[in-house]
C-alpha atoms as a PDB file:
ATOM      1  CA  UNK A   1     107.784 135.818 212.648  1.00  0.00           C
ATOM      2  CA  UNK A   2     109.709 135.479 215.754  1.00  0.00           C
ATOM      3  CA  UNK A   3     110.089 138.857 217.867  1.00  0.00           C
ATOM      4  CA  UNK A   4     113.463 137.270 219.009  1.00  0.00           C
ATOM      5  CA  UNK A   5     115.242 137.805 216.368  1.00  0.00           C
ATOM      6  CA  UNK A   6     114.112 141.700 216.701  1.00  0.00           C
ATOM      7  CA  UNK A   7     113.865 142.691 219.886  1.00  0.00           C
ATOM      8  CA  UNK A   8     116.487 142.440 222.838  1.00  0.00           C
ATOM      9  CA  UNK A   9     117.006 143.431 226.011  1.00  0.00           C
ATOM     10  CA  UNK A  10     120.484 143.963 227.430  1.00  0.00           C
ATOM     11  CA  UNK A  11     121.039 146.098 230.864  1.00  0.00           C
ATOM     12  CA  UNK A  12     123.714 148.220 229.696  1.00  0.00           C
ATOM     13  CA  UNK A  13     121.378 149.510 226.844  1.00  0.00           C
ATOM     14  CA  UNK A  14     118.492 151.708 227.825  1.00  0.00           C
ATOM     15  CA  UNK A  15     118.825 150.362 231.580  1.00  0.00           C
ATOM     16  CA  UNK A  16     117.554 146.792 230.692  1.00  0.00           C
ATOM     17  CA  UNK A  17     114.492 148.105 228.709  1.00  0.00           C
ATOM     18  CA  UNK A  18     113.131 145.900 225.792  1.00  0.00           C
ATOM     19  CA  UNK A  19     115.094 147.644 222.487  1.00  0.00           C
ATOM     20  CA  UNK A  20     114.882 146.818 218.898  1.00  0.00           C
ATOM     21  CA  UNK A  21     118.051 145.329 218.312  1.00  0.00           C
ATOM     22  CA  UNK A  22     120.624 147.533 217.101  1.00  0.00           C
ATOM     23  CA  UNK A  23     119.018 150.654 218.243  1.00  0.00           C
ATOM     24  CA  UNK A  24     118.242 152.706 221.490  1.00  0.00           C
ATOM     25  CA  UNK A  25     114.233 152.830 220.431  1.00  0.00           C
ATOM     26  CA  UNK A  26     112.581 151.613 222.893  1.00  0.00           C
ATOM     27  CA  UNK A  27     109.481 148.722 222.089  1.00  0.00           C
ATOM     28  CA  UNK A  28     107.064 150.455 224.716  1.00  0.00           C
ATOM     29  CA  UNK A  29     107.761 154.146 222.543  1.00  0.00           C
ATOM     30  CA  UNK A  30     106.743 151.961 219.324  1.00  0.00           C
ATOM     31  CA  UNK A  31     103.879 150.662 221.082  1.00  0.00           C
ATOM     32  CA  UNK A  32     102.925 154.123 222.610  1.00  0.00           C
ATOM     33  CA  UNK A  33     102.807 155.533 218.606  1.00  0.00           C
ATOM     34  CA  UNK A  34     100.835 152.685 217.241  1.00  0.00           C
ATOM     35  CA  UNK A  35      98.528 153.498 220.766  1.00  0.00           C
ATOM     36  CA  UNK A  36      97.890 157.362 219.961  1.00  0.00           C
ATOM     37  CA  UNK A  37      96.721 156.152 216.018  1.00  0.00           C
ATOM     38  CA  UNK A  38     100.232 156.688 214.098  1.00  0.00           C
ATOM     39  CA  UNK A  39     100.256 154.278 211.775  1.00  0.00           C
ATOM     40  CA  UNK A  40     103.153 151.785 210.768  1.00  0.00           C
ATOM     41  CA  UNK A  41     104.161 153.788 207.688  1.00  0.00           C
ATOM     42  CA  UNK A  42     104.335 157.168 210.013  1.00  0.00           C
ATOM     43  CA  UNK A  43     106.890 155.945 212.666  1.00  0.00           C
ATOM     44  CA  UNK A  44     108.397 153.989 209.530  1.00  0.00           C
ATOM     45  CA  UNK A  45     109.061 157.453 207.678  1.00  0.00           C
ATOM     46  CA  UNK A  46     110.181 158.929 211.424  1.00  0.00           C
ATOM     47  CA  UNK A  47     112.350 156.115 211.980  1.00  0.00           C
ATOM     48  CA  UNK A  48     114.143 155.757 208.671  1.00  0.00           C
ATOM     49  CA  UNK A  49     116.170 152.499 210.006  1.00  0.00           C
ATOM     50  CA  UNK A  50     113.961 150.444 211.284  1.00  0.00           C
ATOM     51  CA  UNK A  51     111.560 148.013 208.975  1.00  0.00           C
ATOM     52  CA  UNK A  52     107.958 146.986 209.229  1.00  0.00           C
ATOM     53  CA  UNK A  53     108.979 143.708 210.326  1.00  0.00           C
ATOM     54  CA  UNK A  54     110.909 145.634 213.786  1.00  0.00           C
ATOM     55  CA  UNK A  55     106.858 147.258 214.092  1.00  0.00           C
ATOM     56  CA  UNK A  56     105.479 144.197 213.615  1.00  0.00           C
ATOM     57  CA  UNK A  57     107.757 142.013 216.353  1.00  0.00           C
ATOM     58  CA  UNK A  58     106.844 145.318 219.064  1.00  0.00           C
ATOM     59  CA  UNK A  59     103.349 144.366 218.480  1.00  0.00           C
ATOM     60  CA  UNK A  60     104.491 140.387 219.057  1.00  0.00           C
ATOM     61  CA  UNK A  61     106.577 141.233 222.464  1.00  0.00           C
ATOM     62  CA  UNK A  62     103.378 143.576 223.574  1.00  0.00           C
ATOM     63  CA  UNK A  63     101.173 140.485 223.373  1.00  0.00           C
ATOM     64  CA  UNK A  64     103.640 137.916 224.981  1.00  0.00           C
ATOM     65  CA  UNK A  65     104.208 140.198 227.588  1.00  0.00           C
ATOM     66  CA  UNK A  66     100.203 140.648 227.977  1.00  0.00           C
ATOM     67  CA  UNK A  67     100.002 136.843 227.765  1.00  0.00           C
ATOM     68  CA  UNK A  68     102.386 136.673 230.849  1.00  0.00           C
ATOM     69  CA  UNK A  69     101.281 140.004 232.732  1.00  0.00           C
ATOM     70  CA  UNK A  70      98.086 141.313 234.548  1.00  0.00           C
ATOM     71  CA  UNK A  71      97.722 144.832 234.756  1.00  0.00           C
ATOM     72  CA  UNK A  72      95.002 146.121 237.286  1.00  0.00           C
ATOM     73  CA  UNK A  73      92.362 148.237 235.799  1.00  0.00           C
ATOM     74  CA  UNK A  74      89.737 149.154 237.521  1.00  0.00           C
ATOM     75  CA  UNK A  75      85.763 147.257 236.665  1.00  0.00           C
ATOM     76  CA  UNK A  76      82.671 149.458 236.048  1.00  0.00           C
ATOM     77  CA  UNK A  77      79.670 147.928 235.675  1.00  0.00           C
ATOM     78  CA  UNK A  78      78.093 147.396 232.587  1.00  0.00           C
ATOM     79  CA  UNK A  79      75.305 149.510 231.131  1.00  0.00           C
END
């Protein structure tokens, strides 16, 4: 599947934020559900207008965006 044909980003819309096309929803809010343990049929019964193929391409942009993107945590040492 190719999040492309999903997802878009447009700076008039949301302020430039990543979007499922057609809509205001935002990918980071679908990623921030599937985060806190709702499942794809819970934000699919929420969101009545999007499709399990819009979950599945937030998923897709999350991971490009890790592949290209370092976020700083901080390292503990192993036990």
């Amino acid at each position: 599947m190719d999040w492309k044909e999903h997802i878009s980003i447009n700076p008039n819309i949301c302020h430039g934020k990543p979007c499922i096309k057609g809509t205001r929803i935002w990918v980071s809010l679908v990623l921030d559900f599937l985060a806190s343990g709702d499942s794809i049929e819970t934000i699919l019964q929420e969101y009545p207008h999007l499709t399990r193929e819009d979950i599945l391409a937030c998923i897709a942009y999350g991971a490009e965006a890790a592949r290209e993107r370092f976020i700083p945590i901080a390292v503990t040492a192993s036990e």
